[in-house]
PDB file of N, CA and C in Angstrom:
ATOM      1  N   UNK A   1      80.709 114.648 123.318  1.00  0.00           N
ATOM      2  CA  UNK A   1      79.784 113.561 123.055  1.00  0.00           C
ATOM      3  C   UNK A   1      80.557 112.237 123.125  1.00  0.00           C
ATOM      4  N   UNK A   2      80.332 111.336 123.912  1.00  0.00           N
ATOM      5  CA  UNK A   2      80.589 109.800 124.097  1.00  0.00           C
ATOM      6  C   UNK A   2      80.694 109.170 122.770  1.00  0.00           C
ATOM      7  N   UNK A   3      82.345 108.598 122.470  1.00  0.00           N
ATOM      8  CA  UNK A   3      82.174 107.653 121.078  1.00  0.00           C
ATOM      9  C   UNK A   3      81.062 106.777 120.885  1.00  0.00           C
ATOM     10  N   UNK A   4      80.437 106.901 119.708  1.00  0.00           N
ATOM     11  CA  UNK A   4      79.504 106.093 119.449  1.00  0.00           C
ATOM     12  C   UNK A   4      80.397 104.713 119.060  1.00  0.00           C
ATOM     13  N   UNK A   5      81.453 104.463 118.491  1.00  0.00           N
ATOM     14  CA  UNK A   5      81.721 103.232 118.301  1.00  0.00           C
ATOM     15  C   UNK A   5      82.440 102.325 119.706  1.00  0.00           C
ATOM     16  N   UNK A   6      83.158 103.232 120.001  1.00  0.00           N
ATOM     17  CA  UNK A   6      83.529 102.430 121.518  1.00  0.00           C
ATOM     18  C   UNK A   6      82.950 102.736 122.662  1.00  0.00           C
ATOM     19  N   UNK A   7      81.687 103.540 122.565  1.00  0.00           N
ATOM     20  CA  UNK A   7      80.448 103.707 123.377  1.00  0.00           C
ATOM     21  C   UNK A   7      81.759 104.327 124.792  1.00  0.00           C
ATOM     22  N   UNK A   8      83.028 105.193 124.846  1.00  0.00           N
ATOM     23  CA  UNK A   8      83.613 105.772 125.689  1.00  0.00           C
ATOM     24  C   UNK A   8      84.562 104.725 126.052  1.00  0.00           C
ATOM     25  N   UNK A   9      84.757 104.017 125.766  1.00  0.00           N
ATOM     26  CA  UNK A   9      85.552 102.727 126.347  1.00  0.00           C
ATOM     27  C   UNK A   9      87.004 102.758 125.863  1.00  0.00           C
ATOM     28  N   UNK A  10      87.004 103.762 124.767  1.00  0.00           N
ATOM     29  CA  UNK A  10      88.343 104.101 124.356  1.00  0.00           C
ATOM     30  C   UNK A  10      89.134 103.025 123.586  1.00  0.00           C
ATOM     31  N   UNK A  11      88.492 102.149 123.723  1.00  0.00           N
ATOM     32  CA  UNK A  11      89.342 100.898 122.784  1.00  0.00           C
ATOM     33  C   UNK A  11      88.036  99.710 122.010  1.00  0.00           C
ATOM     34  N   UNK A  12      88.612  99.476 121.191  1.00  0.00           N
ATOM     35  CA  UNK A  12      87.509  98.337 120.328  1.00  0.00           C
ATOM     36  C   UNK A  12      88.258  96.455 121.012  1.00  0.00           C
ATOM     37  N   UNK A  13      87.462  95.699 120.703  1.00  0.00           N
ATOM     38  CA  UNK A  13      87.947  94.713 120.822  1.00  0.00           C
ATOM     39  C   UNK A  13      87.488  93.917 119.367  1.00  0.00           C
ATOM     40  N   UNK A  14      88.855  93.442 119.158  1.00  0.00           N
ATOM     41  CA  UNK A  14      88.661  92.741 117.870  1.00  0.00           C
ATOM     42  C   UNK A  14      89.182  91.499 117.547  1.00  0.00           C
ATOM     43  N   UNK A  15      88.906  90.837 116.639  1.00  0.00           N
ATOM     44  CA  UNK A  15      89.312  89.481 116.114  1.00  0.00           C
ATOM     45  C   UNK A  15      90.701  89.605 115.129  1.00  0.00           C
ATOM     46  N   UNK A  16      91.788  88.740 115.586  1.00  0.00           N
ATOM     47  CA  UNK A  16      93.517  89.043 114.930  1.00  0.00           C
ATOM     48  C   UNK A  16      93.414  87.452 114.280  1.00  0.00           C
ATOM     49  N   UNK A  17      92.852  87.453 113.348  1.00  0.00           N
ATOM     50  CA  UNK A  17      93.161  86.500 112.392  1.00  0.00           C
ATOM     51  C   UNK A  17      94.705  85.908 111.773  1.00  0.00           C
ATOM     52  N   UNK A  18      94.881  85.401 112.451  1.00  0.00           N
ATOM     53  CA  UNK A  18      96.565  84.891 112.049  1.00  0.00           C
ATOM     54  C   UNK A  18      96.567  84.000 110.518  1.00  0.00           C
ATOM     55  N   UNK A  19      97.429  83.984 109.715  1.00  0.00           N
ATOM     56  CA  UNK A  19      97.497  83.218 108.818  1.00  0.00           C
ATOM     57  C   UNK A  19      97.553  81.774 108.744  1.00  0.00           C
ATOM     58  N   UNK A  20      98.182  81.057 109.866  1.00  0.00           N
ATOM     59  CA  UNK A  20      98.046  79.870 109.982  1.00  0.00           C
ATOM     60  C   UNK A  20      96.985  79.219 110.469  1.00  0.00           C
ATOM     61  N   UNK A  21      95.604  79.801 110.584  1.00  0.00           N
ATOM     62  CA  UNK A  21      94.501  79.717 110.865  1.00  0.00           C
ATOM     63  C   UNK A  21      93.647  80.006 112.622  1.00  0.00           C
ATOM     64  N   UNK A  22      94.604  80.284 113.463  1.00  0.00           N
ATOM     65  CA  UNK A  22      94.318  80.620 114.839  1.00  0.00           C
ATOM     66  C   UNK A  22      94.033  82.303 114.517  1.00  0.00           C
ATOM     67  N   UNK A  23      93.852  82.440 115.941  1.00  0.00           N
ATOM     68  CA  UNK A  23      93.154  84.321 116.031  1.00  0.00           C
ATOM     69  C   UNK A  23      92.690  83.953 117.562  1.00  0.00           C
ATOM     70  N   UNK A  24      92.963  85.544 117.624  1.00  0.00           N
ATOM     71  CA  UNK A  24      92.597  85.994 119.268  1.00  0.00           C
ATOM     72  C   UNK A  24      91.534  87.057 119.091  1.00  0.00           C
ATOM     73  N   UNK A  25      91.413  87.340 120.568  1.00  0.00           N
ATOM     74  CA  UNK A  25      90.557  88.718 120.609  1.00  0.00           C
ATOM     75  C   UNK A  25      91.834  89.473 121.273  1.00  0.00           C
ATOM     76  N   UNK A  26      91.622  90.548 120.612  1.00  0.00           N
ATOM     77  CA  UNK A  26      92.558  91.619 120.834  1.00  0.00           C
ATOM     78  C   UNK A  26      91.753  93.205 121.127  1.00  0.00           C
ATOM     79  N   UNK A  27      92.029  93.695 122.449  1.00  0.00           N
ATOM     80  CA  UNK A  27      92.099  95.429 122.484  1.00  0.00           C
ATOM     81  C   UNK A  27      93.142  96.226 121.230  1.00  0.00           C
ATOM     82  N   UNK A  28      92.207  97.346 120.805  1.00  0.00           N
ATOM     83  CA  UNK A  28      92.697  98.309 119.728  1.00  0.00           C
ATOM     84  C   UNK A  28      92.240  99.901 119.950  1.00  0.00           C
ATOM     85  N   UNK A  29      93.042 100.253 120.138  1.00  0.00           N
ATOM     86  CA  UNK A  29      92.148 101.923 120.400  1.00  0.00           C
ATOM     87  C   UNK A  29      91.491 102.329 119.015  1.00  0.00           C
ATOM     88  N   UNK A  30      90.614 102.939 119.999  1.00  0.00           N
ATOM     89  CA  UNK A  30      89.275 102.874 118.682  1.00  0.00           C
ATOM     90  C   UNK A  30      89.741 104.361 117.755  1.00  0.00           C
ATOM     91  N   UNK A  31      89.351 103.681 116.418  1.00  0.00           N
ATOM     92  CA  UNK A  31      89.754 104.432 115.487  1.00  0.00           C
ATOM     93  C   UNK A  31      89.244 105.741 115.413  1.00  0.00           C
ATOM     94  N   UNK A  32      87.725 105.684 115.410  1.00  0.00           N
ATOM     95  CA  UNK A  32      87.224 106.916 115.350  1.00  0.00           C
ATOM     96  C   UNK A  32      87.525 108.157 116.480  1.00  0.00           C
ATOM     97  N   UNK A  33      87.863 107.681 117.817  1.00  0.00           N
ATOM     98  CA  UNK A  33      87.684 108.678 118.628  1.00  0.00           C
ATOM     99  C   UNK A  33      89.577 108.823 119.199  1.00  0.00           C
ATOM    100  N   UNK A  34      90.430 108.101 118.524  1.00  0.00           N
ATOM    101  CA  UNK A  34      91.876 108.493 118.757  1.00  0.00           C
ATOM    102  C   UNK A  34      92.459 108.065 120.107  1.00  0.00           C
ATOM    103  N   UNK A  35      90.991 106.402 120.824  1.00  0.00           N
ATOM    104  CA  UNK A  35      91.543 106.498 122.507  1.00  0.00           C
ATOM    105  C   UNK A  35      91.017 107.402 123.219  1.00  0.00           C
ATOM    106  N   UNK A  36      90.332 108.943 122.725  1.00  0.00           N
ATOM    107  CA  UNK A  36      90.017 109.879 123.642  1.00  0.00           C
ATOM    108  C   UNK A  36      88.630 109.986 124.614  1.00  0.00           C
ATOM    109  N   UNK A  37      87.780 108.308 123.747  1.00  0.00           N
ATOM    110  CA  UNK A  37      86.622 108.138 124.407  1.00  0.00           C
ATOM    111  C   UNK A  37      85.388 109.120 124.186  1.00  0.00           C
ATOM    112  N   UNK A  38      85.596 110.242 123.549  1.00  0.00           N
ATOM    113  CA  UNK A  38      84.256 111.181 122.827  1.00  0.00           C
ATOM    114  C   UNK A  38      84.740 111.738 121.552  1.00  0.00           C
ATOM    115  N   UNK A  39      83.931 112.357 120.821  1.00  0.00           N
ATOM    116  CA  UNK A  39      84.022 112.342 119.747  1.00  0.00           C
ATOM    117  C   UNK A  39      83.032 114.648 119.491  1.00  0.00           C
ATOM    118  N   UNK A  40      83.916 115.043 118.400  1.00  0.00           N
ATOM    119  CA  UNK A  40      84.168 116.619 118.137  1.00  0.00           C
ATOM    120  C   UNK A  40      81.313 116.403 118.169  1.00  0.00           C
ATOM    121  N   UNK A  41      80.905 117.576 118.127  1.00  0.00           N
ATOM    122  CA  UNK A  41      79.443 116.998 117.486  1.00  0.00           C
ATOM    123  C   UNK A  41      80.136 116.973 115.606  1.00  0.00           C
ATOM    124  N   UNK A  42      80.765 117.963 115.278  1.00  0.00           N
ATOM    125  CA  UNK A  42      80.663 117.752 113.715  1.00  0.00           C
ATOM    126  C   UNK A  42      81.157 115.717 113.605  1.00  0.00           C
ATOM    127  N   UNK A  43      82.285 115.427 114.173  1.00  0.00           N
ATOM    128  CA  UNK A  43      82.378 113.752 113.925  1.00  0.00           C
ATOM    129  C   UNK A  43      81.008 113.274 114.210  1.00  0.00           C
ATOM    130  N   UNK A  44      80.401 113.193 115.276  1.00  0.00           N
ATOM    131  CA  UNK A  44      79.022 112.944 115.472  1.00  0.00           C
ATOM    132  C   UNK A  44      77.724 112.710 114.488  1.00  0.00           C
ATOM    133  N   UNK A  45      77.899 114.203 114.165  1.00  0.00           N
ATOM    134  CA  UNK A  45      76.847 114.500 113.223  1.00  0.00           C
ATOM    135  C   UNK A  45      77.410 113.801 111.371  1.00  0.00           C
ATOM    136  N   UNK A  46      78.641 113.713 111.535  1.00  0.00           N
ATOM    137  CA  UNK A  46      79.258 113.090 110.055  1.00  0.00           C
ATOM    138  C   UNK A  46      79.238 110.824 110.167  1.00  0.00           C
ATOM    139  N   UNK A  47      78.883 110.995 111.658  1.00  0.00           N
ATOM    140  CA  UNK A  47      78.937 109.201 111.948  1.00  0.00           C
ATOM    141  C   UNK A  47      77.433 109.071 111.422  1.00  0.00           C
ATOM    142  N   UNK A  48      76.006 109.584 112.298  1.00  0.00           N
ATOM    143  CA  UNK A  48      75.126 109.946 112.035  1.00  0.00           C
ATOM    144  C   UNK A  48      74.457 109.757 110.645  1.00  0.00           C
ATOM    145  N   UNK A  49      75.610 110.524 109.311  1.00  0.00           N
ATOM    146  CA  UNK A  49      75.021 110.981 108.214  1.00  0.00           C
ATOM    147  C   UNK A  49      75.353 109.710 107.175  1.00  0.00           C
ATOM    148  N   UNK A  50      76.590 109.162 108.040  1.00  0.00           N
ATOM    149  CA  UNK A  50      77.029 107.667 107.041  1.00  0.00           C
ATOM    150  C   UNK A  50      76.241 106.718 107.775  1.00  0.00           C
ATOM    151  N   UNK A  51      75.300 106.815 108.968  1.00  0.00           N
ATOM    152  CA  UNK A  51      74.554 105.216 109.380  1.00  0.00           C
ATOM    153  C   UNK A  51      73.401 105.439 108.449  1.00  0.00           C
ATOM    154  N   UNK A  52      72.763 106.966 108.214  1.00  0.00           N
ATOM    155  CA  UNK A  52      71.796 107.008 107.449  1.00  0.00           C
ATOM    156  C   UNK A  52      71.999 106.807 105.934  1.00  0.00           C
ATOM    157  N   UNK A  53      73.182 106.731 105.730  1.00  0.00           N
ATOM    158  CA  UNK A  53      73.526 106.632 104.514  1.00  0.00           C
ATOM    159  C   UNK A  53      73.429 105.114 104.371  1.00  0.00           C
ATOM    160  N   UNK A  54      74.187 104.338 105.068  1.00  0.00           N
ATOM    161  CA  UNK A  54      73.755 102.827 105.155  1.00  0.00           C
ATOM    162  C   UNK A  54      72.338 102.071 104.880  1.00  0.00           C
ATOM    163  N   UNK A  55      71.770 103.594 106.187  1.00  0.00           N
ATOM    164  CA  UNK A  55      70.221 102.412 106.174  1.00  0.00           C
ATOM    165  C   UNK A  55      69.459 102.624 104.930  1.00  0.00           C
ATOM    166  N   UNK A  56      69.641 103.689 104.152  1.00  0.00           N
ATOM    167  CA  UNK A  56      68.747 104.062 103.003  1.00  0.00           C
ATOM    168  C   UNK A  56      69.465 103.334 102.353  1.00  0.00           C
ATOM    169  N   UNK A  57      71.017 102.582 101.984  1.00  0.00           N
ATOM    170  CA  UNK A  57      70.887 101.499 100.846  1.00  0.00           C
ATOM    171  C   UNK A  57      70.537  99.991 101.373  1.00  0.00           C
ATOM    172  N   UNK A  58      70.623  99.851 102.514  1.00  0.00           N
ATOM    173  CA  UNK A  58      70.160  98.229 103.219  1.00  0.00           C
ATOM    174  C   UNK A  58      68.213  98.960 102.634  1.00  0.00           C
ATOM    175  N   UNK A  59      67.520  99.534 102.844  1.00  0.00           N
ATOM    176  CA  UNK A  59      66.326  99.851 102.413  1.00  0.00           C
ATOM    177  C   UNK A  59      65.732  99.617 101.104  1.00  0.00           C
ATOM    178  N   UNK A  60      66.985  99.746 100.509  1.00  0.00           N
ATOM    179  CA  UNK A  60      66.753  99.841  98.698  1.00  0.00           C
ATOM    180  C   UNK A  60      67.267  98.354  98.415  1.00  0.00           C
ATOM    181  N   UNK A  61      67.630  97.606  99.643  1.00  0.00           N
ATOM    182  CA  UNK A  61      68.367  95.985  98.989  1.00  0.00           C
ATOM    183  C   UNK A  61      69.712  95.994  98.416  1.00  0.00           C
ATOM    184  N   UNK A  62      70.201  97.123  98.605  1.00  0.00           N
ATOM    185  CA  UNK A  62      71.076  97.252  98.002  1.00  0.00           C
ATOM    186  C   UNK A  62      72.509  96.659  98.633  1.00  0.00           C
ATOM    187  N   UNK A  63      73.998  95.801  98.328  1.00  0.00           N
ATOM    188  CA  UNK A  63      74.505  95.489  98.476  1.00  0.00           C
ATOM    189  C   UNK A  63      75.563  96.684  98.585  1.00  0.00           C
ATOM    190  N   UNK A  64      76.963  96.854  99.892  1.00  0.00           N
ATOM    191  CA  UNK A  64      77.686  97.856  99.632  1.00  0.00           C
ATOM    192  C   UNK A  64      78.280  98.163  98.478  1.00  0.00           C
ATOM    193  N   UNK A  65      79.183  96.394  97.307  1.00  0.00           N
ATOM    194  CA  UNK A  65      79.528  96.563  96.654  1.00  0.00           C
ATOM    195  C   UNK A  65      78.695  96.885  95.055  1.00  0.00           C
ATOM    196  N   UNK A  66      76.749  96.597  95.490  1.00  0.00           N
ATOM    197  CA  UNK A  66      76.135  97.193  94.398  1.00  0.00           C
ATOM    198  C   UNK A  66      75.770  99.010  94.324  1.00  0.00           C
ATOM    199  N   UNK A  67      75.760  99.350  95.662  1.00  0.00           N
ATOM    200  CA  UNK A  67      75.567 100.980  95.714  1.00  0.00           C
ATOM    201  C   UNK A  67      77.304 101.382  94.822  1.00  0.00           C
ATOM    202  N   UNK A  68      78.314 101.078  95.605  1.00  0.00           N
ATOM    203  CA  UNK A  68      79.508 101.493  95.151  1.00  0.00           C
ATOM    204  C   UNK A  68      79.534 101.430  93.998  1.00  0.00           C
ATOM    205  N   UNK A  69      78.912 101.106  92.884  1.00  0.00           N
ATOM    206  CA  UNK A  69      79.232 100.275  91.756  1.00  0.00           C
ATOM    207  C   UNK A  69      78.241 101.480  91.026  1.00  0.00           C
ATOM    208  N   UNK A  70      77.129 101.564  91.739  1.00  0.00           N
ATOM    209  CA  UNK A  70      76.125 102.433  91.196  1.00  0.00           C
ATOM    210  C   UNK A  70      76.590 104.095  91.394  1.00  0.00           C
ATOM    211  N   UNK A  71      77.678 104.225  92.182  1.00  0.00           N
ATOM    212  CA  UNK A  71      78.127 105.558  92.367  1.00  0.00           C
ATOM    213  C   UNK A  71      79.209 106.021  91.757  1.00  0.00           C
ATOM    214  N   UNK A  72      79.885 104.327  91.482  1.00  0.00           N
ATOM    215  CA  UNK A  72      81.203 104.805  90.367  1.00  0.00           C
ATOM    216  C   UNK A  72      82.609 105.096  91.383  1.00  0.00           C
ATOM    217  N   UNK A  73      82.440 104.884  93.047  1.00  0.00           N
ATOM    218  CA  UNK A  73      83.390 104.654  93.553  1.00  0.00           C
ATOM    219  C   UNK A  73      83.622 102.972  93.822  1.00  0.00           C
ATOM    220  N   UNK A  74      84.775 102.696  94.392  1.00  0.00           N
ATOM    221  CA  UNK A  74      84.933 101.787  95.499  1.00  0.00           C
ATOM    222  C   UNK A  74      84.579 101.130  96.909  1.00  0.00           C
ATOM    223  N   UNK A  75      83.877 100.158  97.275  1.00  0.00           N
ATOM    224  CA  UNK A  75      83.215  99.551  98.246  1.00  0.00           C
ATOM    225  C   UNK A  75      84.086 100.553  99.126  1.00  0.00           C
ATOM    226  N   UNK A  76      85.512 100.070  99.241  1.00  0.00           N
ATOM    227  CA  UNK A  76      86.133 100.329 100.291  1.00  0.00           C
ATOM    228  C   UNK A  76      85.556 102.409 101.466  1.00  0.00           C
ATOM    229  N   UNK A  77      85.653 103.250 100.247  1.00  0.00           N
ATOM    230  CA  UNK A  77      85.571 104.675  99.947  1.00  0.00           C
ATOM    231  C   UNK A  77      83.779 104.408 100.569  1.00  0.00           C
ATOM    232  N   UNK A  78      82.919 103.609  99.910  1.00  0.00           N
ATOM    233  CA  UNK A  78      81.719 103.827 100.423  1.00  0.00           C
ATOM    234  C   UNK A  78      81.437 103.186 101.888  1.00  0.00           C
ATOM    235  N   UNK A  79      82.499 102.231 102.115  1.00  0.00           N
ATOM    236  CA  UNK A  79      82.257 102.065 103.623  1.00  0.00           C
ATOM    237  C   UNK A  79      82.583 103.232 104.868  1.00  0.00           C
ATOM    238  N   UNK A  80      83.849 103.549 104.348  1.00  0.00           N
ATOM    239  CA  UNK A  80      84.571 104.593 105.029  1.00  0.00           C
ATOM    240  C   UNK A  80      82.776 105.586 105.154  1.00  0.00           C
ATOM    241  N   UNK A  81      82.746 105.982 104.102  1.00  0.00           N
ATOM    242  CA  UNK A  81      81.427 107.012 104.584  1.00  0.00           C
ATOM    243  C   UNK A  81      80.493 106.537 105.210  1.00  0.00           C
ATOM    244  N   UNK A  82      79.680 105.452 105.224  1.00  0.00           N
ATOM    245  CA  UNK A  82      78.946 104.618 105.687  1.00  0.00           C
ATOM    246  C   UNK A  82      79.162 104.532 107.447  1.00  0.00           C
ATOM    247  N   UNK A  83      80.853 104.313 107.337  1.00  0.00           N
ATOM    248  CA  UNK A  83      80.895 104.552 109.291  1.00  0.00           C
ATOM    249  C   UNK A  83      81.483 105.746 109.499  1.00  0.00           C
ATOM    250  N   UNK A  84      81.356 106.739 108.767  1.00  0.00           N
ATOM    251  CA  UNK A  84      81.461 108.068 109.474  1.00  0.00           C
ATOM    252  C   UNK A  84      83.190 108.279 109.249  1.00  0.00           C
ATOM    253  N   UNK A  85      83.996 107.698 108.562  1.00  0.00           N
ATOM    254  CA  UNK A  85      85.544 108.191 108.478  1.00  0.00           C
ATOM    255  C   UNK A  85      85.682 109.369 107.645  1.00  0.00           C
ATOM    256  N   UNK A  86      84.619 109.473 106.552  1.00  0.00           N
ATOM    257  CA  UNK A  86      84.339 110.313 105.159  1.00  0.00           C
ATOM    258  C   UNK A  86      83.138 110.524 104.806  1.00  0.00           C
ATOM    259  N   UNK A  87      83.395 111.835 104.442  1.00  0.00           N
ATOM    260  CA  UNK A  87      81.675 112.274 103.982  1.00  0.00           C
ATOM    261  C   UNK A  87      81.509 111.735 102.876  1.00  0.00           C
ATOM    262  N   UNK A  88      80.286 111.678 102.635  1.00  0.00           N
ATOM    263  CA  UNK A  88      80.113 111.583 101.281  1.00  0.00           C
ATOM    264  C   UNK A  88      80.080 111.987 100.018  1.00  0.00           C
ATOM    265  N   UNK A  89      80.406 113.576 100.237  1.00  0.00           N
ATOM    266  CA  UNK A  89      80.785 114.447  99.414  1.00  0.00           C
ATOM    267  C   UNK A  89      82.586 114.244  99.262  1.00  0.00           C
ATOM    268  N   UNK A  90      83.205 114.106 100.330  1.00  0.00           N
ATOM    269  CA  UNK A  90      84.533 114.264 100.368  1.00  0.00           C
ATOM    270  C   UNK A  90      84.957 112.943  99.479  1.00  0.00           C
ATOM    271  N   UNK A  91      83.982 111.539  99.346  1.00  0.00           N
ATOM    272  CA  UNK A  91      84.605 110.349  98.251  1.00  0.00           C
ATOM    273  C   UNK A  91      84.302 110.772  97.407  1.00  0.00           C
ATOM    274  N   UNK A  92      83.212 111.937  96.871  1.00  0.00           N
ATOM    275  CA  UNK A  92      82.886 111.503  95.359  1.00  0.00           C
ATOM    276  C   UNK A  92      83.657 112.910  95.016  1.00  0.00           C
ATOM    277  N   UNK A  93      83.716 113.897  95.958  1.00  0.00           N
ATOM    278  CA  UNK A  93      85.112 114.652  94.976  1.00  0.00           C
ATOM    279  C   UNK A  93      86.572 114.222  94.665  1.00  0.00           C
ATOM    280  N   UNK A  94      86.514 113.719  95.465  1.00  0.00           N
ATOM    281  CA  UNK A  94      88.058 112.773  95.396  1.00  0.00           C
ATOM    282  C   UNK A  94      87.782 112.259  94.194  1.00  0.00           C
ATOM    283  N   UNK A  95      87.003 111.423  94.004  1.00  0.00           N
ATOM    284  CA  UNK A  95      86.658 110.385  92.746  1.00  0.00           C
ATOM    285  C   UNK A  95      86.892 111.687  91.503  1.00  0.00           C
ATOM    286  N   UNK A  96      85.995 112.756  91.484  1.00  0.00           N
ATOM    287  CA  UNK A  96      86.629 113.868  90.433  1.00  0.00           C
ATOM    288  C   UNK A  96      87.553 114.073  90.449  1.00  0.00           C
ATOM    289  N   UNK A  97      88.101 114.370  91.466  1.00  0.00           N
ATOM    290  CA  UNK A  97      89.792 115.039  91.299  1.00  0.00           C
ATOM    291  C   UNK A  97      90.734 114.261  90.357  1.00  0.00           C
ATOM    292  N   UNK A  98      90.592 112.450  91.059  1.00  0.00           N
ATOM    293  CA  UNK A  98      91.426 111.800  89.811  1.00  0.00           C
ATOM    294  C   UNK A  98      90.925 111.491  88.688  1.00  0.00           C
ATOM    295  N   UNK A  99      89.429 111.981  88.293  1.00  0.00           N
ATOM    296  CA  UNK A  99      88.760 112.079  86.805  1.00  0.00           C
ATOM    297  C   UNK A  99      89.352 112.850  86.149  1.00  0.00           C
ATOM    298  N   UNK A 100      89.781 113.971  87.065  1.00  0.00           N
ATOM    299  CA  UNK A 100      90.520 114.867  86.317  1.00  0.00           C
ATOM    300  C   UNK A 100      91.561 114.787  85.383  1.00  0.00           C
ATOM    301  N   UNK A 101      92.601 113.947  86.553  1.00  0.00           N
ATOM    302  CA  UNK A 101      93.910 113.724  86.521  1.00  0.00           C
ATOM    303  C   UNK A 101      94.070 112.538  85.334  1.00  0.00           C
ATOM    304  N   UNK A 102      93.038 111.953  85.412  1.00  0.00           N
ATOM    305  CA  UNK A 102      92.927 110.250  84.860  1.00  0.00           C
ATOM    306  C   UNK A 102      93.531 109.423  85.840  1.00  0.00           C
ATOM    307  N   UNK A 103      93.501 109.315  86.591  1.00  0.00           N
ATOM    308  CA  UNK A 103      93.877 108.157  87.869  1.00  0.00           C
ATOM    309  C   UNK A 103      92.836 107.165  88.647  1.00  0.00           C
ATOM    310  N   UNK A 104      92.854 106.270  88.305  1.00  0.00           N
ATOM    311  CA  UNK A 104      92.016 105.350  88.899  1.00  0.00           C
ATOM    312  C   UNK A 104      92.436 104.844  90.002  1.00  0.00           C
TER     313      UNK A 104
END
């Protein structure tokens, strides 16, 4: 199946924000598909399950950092699922594991 984020193109193009206030556009091989331009169906079907995961909180008004907040993880952890890097089961066991441990 054809990367959905670099639509096969194998690389993203992005904005390199320099500190002294300039930035370019820059080629980056795209994260999700490793450069290889398609993607496994389970990645597919796990990109899929985080856009729907998105649209049902943009539905509810909900802000990333107000869902995250409401789930008891981190924006960061709910984006990752949101574009398909992590399920959504796989952040919120993580989140147990260091409940366990006590690790925040």
């Amino acid at each position: 199946m054809i990367c959905p984020h670099c639509r096969g193109k194998k690389v993203n193009i992005v904005f390199v924000d320099y500190s002294d206030g300039t930035g370019e556009l820059a080629k980056r091989i795209c994260p999700t598909c490793q450069g290889a331009g398609v993607v496994t169906e389970q990645q597919a079907a796990q990109i899929d399950a985080g856009r729907a995961l998105q649209a049902d909180r943009r539905a509810r008004g909900l802000t990333l950092a107000q869902e995250a907040a409401r789930l008891g993880i981190s924006p960061a952890e709910l984006s990752a699922a949101e574009l398909g890097h992590r399920t959504l089961d796989e952040v919120l066991s993580r989140k147990e594991r260091f409940a366990v441990l006590d690790i925040d």
